[in-house]
PDB file of N, CA and C in Angstrom:
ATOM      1  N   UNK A   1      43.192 -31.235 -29.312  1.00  0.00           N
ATOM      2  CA  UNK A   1      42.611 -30.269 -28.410  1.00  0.00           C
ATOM      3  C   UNK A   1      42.247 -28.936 -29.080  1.00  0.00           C
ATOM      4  N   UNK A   2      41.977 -28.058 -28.012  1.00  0.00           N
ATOM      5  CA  UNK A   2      41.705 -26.748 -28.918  1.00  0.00           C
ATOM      6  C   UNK A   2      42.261 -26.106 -29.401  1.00  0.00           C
ATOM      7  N   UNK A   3      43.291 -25.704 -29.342  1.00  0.00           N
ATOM      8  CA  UNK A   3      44.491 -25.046 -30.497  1.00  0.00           C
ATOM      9  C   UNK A   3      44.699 -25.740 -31.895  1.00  0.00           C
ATOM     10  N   UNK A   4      44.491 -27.175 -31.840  1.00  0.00           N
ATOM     11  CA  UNK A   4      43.845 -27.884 -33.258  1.00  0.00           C
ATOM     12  C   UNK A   4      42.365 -27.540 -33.973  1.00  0.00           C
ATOM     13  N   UNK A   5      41.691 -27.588 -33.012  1.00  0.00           N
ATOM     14  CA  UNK A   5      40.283 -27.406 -33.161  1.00  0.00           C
ATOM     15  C   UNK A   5      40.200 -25.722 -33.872  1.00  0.00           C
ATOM     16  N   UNK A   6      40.865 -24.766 -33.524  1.00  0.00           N
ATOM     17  CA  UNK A   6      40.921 -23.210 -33.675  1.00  0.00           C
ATOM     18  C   UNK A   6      41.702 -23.184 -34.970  1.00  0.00           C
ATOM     19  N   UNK A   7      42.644 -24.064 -35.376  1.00  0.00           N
ATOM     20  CA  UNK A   7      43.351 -23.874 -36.432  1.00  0.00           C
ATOM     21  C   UNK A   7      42.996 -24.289 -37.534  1.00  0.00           C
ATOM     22  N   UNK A   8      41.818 -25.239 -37.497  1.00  0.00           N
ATOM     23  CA  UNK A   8      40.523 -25.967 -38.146  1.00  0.00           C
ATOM     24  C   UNK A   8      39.684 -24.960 -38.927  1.00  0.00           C
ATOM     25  N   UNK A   9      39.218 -24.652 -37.385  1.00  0.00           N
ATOM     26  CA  UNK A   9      38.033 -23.174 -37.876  1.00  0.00           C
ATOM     27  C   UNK A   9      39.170 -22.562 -38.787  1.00  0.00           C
ATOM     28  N   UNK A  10      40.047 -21.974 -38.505  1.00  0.00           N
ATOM     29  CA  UNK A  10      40.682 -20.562 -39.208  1.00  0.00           C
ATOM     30  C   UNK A  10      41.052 -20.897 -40.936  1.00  0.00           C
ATOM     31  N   UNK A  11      41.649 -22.377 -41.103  1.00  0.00           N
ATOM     32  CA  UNK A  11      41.655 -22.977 -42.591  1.00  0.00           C
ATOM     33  C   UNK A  11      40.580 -22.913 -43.108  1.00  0.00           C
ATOM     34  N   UNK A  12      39.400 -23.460 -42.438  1.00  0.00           N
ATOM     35  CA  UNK A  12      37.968 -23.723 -43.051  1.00  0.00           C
ATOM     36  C   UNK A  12      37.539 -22.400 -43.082  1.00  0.00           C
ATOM     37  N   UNK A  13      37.406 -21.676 -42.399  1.00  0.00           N
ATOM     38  CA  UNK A  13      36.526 -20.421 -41.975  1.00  0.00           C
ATOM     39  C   UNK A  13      34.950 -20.722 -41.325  1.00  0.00           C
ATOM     40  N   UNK A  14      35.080 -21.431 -40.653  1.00  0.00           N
ATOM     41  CA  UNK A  14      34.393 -21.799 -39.551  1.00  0.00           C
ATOM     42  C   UNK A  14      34.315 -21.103 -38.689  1.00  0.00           C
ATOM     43  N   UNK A  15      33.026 -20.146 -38.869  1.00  0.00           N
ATOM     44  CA  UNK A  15      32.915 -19.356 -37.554  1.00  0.00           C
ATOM     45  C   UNK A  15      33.830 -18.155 -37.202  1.00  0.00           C
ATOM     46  N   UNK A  16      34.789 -17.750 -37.916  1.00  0.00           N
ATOM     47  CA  UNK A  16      35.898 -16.902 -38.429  1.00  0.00           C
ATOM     48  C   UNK A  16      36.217 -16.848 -39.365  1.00  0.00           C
ATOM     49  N   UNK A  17      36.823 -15.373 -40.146  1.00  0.00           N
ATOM     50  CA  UNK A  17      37.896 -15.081 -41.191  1.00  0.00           C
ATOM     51  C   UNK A  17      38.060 -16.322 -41.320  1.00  0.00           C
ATOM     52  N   UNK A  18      38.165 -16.920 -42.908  1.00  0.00           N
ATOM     53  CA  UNK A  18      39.338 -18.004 -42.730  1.00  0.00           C
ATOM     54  C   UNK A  18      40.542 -17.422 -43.540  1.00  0.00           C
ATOM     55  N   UNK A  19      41.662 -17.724 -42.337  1.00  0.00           N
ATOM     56  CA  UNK A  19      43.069 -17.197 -42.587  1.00  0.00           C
ATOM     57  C   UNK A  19      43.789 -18.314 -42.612  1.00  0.00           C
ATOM     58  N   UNK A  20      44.526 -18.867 -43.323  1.00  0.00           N
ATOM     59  CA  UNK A  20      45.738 -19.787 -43.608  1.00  0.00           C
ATOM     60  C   UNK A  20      46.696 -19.293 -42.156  1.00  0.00           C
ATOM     61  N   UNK A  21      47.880 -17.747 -42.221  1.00  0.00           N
ATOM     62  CA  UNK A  21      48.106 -17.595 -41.881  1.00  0.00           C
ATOM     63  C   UNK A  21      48.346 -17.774 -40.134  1.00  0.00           C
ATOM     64  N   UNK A  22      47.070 -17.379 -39.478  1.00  0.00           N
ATOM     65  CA  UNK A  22      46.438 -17.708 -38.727  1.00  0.00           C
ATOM     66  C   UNK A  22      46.112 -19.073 -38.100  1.00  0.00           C
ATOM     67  N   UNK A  23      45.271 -19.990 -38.410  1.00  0.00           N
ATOM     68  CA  UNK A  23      45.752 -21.378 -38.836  1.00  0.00           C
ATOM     69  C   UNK A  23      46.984 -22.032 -38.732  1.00  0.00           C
ATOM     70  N   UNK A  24      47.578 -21.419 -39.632  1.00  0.00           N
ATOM     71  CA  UNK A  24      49.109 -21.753 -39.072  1.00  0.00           C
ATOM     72  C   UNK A  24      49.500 -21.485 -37.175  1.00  0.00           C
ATOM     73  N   UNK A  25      49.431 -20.456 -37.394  1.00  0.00           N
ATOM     74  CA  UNK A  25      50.025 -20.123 -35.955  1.00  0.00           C
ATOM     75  C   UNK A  25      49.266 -21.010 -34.948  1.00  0.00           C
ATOM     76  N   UNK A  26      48.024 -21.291 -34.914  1.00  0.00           N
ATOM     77  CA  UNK A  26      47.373 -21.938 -33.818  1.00  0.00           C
ATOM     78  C   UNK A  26      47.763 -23.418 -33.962  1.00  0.00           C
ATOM     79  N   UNK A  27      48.129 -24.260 -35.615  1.00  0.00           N
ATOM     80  CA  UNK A  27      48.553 -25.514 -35.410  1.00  0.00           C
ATOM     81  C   UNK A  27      50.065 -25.437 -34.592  1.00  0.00           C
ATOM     82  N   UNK A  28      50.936 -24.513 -34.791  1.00  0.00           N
ATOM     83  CA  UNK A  28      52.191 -24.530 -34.020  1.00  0.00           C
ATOM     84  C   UNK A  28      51.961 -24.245 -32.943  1.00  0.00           C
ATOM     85  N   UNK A  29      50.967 -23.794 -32.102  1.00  0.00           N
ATOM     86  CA  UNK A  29      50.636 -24.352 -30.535  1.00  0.00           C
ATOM     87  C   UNK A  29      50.373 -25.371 -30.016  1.00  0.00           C
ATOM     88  N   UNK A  30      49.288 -26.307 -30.973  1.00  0.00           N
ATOM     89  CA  UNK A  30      49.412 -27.877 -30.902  1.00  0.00           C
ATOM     90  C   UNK A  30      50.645 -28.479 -31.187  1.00  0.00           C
ATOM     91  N   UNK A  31      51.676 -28.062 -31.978  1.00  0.00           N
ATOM     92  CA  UNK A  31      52.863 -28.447 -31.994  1.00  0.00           C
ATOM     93  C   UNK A  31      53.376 -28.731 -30.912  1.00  0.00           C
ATOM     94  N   UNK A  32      53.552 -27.536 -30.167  1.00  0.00           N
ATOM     95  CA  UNK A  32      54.115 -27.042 -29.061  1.00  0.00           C
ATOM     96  C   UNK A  32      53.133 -27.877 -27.845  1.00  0.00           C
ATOM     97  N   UNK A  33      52.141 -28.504 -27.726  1.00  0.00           N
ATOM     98  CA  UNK A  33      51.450 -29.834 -26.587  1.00  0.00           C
ATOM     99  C   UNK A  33      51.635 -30.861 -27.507  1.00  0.00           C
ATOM    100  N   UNK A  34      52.486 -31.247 -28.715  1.00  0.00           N
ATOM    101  CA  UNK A  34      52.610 -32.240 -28.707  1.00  0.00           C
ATOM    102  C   UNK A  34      51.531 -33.099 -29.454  1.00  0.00           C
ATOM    103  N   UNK A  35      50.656 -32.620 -29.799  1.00  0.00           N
ATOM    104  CA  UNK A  35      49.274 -33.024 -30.649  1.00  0.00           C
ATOM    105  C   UNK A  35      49.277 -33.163 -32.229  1.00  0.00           C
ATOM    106  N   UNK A  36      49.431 -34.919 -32.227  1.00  0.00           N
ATOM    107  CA  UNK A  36      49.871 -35.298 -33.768  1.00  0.00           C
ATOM    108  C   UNK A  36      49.035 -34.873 -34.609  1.00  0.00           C
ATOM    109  N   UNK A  37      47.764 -34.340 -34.321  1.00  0.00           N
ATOM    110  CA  UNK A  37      46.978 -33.608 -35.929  1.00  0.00           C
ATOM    111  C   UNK A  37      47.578 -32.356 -36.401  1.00  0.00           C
ATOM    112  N   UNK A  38      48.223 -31.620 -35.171  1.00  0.00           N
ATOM    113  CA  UNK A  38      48.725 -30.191 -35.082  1.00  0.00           C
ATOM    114  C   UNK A  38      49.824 -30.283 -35.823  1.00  0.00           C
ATOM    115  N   UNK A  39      50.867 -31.294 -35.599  1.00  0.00           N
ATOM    116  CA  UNK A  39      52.098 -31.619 -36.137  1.00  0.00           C
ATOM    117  C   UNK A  39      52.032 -32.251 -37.605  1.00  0.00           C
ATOM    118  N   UNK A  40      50.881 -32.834 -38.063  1.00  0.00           N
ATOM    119  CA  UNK A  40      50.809 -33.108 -39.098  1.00  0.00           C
ATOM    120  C   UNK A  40      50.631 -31.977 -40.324  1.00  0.00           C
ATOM    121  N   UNK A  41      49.419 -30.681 -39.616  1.00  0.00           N
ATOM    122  CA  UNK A  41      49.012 -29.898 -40.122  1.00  0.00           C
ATOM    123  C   UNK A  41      49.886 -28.992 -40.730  1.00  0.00           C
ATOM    124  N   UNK A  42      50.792 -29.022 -39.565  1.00  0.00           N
ATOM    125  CA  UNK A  42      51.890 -27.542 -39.196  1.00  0.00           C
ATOM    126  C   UNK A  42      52.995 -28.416 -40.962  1.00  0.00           C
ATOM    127  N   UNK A  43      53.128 -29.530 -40.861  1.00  0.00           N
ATOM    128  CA  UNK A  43      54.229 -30.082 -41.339  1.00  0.00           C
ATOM    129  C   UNK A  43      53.336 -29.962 -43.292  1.00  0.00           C
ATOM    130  N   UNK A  44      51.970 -30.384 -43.183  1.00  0.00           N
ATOM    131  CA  UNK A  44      51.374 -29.820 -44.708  1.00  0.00           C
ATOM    132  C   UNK A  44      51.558 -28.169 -44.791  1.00  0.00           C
ATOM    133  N   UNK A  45      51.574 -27.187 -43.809  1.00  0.00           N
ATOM    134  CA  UNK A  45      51.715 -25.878 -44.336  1.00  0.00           C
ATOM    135  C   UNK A  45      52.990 -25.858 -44.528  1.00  0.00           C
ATOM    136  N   UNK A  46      54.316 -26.001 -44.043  1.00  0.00           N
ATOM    137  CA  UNK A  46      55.197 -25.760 -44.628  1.00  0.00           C
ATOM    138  C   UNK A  46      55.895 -26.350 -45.648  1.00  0.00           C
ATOM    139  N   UNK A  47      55.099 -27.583 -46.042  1.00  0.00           N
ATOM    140  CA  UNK A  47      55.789 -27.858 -47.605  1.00  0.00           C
ATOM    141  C   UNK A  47      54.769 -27.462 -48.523  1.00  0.00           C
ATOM    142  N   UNK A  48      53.856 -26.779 -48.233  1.00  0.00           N
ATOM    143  CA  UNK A  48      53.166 -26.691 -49.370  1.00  0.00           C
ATOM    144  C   UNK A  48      53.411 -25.016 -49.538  1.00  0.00           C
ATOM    145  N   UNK A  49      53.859 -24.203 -48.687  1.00  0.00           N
ATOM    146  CA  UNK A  49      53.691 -23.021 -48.549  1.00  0.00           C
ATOM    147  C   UNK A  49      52.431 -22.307 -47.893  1.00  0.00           C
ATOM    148  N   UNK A  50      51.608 -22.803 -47.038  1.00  0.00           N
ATOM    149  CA  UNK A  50      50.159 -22.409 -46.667  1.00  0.00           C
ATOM    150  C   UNK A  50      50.731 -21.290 -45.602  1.00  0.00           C
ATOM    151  N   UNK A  51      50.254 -19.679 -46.144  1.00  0.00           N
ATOM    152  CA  UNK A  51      50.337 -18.725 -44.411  1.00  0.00           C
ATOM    153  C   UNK A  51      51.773 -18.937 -44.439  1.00  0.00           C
ATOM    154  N   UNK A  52      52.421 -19.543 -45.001  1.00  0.00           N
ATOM    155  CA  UNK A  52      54.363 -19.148 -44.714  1.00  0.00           C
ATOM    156  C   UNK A  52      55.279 -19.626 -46.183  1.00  0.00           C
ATOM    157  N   UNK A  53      56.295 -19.591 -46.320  1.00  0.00           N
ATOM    158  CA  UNK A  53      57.139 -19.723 -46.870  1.00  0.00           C
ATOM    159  C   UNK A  53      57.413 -21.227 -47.024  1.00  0.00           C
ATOM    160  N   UNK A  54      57.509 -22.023 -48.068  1.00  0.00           N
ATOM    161  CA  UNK A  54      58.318 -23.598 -48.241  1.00  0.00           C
ATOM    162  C   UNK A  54      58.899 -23.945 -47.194  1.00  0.00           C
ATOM    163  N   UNK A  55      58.989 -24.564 -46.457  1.00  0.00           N
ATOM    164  CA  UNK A  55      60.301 -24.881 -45.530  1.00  0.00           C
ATOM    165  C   UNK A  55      60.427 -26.096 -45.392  1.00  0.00           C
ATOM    166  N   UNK A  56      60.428 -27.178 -46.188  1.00  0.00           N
ATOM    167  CA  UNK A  56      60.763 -29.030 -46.823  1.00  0.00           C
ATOM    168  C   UNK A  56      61.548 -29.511 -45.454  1.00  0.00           C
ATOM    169  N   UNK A  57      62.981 -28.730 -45.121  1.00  0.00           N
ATOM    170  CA  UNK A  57      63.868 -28.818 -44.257  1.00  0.00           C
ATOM    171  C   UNK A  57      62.858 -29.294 -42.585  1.00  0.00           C
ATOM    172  N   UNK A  58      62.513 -28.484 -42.565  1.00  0.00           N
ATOM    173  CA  UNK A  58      62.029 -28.201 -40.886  1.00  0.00           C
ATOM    174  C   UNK A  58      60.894 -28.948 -40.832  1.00  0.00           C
ATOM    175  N   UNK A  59      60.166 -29.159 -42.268  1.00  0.00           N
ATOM    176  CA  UNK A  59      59.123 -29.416 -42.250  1.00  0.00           C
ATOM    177  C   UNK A  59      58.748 -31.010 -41.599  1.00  0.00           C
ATOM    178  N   UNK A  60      59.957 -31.676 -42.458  1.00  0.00           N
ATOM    179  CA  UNK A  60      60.404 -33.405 -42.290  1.00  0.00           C
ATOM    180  C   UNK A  60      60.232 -33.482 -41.122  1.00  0.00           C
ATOM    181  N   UNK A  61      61.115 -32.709 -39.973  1.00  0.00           N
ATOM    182  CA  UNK A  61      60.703 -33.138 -38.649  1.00  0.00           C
ATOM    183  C   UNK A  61      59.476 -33.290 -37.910  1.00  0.00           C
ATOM    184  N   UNK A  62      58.553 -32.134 -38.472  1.00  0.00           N
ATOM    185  CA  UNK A  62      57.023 -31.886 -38.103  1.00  0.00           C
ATOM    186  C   UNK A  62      56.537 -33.630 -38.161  1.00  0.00           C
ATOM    187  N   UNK A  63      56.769 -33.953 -39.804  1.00  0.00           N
ATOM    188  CA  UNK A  63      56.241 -35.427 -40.037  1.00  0.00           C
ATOM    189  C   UNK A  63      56.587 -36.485 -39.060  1.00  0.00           C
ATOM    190  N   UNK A  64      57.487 -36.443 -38.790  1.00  0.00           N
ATOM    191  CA  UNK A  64      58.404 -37.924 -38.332  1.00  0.00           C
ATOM    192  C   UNK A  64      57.580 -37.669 -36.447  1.00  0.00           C
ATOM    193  N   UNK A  65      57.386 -36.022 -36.091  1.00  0.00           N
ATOM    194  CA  UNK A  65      56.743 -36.054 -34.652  1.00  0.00           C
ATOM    195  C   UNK A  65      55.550 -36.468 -34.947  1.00  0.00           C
ATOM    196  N   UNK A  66      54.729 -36.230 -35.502  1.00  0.00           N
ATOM    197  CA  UNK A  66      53.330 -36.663 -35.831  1.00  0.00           C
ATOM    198  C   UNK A  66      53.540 -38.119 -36.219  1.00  0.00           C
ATOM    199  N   UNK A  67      54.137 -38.916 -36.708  1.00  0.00           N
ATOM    200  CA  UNK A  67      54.493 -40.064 -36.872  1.00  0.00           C
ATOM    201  C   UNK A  67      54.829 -40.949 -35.428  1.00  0.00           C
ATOM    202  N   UNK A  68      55.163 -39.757 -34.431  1.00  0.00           N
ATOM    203  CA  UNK A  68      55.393 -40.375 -33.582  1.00  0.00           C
ATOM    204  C   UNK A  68      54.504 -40.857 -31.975  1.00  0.00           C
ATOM    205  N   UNK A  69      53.693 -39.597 -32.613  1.00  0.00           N
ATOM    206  CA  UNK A  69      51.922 -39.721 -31.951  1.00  0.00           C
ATOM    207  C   UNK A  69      51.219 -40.935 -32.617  1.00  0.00           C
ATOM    208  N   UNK A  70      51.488 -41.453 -33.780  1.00  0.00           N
ATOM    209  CA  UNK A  70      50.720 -42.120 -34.144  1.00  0.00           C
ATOM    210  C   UNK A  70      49.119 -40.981 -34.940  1.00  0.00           C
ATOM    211  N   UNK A  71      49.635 -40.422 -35.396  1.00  0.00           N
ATOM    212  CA  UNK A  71      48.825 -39.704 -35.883  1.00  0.00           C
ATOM    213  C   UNK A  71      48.062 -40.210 -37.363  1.00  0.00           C
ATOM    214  N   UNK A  72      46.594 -40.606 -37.322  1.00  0.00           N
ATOM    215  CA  UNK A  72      46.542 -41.508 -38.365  1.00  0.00           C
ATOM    216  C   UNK A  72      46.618 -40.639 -39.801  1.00  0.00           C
ATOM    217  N   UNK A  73      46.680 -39.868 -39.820  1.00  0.00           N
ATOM    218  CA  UNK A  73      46.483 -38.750 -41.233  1.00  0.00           C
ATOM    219  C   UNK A  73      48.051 -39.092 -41.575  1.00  0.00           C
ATOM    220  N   UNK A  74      48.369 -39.017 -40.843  1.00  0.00           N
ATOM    221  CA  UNK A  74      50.553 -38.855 -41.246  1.00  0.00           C
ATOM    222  C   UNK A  74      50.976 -40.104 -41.615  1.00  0.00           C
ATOM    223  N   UNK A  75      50.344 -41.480 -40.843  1.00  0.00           N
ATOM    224  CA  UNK A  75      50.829 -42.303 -41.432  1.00  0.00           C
ATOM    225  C   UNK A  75      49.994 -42.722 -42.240  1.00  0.00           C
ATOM    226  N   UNK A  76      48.795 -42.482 -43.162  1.00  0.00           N
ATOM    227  CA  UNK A  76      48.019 -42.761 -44.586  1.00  0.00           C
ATOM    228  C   UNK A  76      48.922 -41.955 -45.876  1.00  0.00           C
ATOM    229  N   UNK A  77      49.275 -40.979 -45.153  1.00  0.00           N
ATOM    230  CA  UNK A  77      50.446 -39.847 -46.315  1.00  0.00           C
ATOM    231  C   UNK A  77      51.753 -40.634 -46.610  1.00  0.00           C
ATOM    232  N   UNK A  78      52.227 -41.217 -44.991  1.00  0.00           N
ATOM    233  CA  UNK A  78      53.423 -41.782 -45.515  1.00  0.00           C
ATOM    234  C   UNK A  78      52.974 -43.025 -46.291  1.00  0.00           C
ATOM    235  N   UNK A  79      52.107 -43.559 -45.976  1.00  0.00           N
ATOM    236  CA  UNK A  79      52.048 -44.677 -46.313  1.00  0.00           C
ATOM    237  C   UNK A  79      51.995 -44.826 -48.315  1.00  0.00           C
ATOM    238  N   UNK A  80      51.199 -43.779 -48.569  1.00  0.00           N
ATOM    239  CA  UNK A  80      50.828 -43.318 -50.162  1.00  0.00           C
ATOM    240  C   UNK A  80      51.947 -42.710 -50.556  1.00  0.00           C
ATOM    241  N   UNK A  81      53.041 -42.076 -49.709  1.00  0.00           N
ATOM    242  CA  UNK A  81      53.899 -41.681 -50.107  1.00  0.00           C
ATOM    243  C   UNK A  81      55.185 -42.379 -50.731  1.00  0.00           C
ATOM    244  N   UNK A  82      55.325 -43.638 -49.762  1.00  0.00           N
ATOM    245  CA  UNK A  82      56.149 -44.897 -49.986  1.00  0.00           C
ATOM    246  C   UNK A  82      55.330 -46.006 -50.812  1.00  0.00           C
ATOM    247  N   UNK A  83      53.947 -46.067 -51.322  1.00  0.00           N
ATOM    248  CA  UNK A  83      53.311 -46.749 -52.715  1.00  0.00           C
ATOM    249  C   UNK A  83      53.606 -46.062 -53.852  1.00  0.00           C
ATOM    250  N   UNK A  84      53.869 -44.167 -53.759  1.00  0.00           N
ATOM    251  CA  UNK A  84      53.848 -43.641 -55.189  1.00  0.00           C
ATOM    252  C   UNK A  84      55.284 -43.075 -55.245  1.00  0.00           C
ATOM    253  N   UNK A  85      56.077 -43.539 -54.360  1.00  0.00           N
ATOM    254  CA  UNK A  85      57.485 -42.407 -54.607  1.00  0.00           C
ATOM    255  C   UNK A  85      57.336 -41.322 -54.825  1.00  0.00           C
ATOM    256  N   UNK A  86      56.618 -41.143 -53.708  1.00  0.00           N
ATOM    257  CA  UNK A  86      56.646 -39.101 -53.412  1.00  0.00           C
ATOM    258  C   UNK A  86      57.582 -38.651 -52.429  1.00  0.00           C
ATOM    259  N   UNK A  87      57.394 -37.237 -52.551  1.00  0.00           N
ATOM    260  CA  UNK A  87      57.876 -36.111 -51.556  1.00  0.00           C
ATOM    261  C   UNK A  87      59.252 -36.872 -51.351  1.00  0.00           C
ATOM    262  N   UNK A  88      59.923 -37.514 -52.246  1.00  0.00           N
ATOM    263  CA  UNK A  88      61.285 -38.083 -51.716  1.00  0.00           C
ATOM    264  C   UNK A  88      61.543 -38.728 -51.205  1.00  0.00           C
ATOM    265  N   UNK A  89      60.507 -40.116 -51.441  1.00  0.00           N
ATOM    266  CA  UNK A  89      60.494 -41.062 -50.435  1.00  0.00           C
ATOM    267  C   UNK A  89      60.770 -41.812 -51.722  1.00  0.00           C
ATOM    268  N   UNK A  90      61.676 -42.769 -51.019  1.00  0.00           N
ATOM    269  CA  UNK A  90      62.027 -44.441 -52.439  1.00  0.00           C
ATOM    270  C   UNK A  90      60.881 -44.944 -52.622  1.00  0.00           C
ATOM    271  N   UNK A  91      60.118 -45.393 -53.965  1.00  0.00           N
ATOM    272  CA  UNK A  91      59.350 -45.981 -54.084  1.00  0.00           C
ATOM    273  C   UNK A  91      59.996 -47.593 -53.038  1.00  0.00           C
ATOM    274  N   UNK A  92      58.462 -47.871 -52.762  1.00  0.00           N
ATOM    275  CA  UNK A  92      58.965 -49.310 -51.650  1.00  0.00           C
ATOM    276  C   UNK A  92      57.487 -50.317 -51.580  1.00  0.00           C
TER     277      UNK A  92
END
């Protein structure tokens, strides 16, 4: 929805500043309805550091909700993630 759609523009700079920061905040409103692109997004800014601080911890959960939408971006990540033994996943 649109709080995804706004947090889009603000990464890209689509039509606005593009602010990471910003961005951020509008994917954690899609968080907050529950919207697995939002939760996916929210869960790449905080392990990568995008607009906030590392946060690996908090971040895991972001994944596993977007995982739980069925969100197809989250499960192509996990999926490459468990072929290359990343981000701390057992190779499998």
């Amino acid at each position: 929805p649109a709080m995804y759609q706004l947090g889009v523009a603000y990464e890209k700079g689509f039509g606005v500043p593009q602010n990471r920061l910003t961005a951020l905040e509008w994917y954690e409103k899609g968080v907050a309805q529950k919207h697995g692109a939002a939760q996916f997004k929210a869960y790449q800014y905080y392990m990568e550091g995008f607009g906030t601080k590392r946060q690996q911890s908090g971040a895991q959960e972001l994944l596993k909700m977007a995982l739980m939408q069925s969100d197809p971006d989250a499960m192509i990540y996990l999926g490459r993630a468990y072929l290359k033994g990343e981000k701390g996943i057992e190779l499998n």
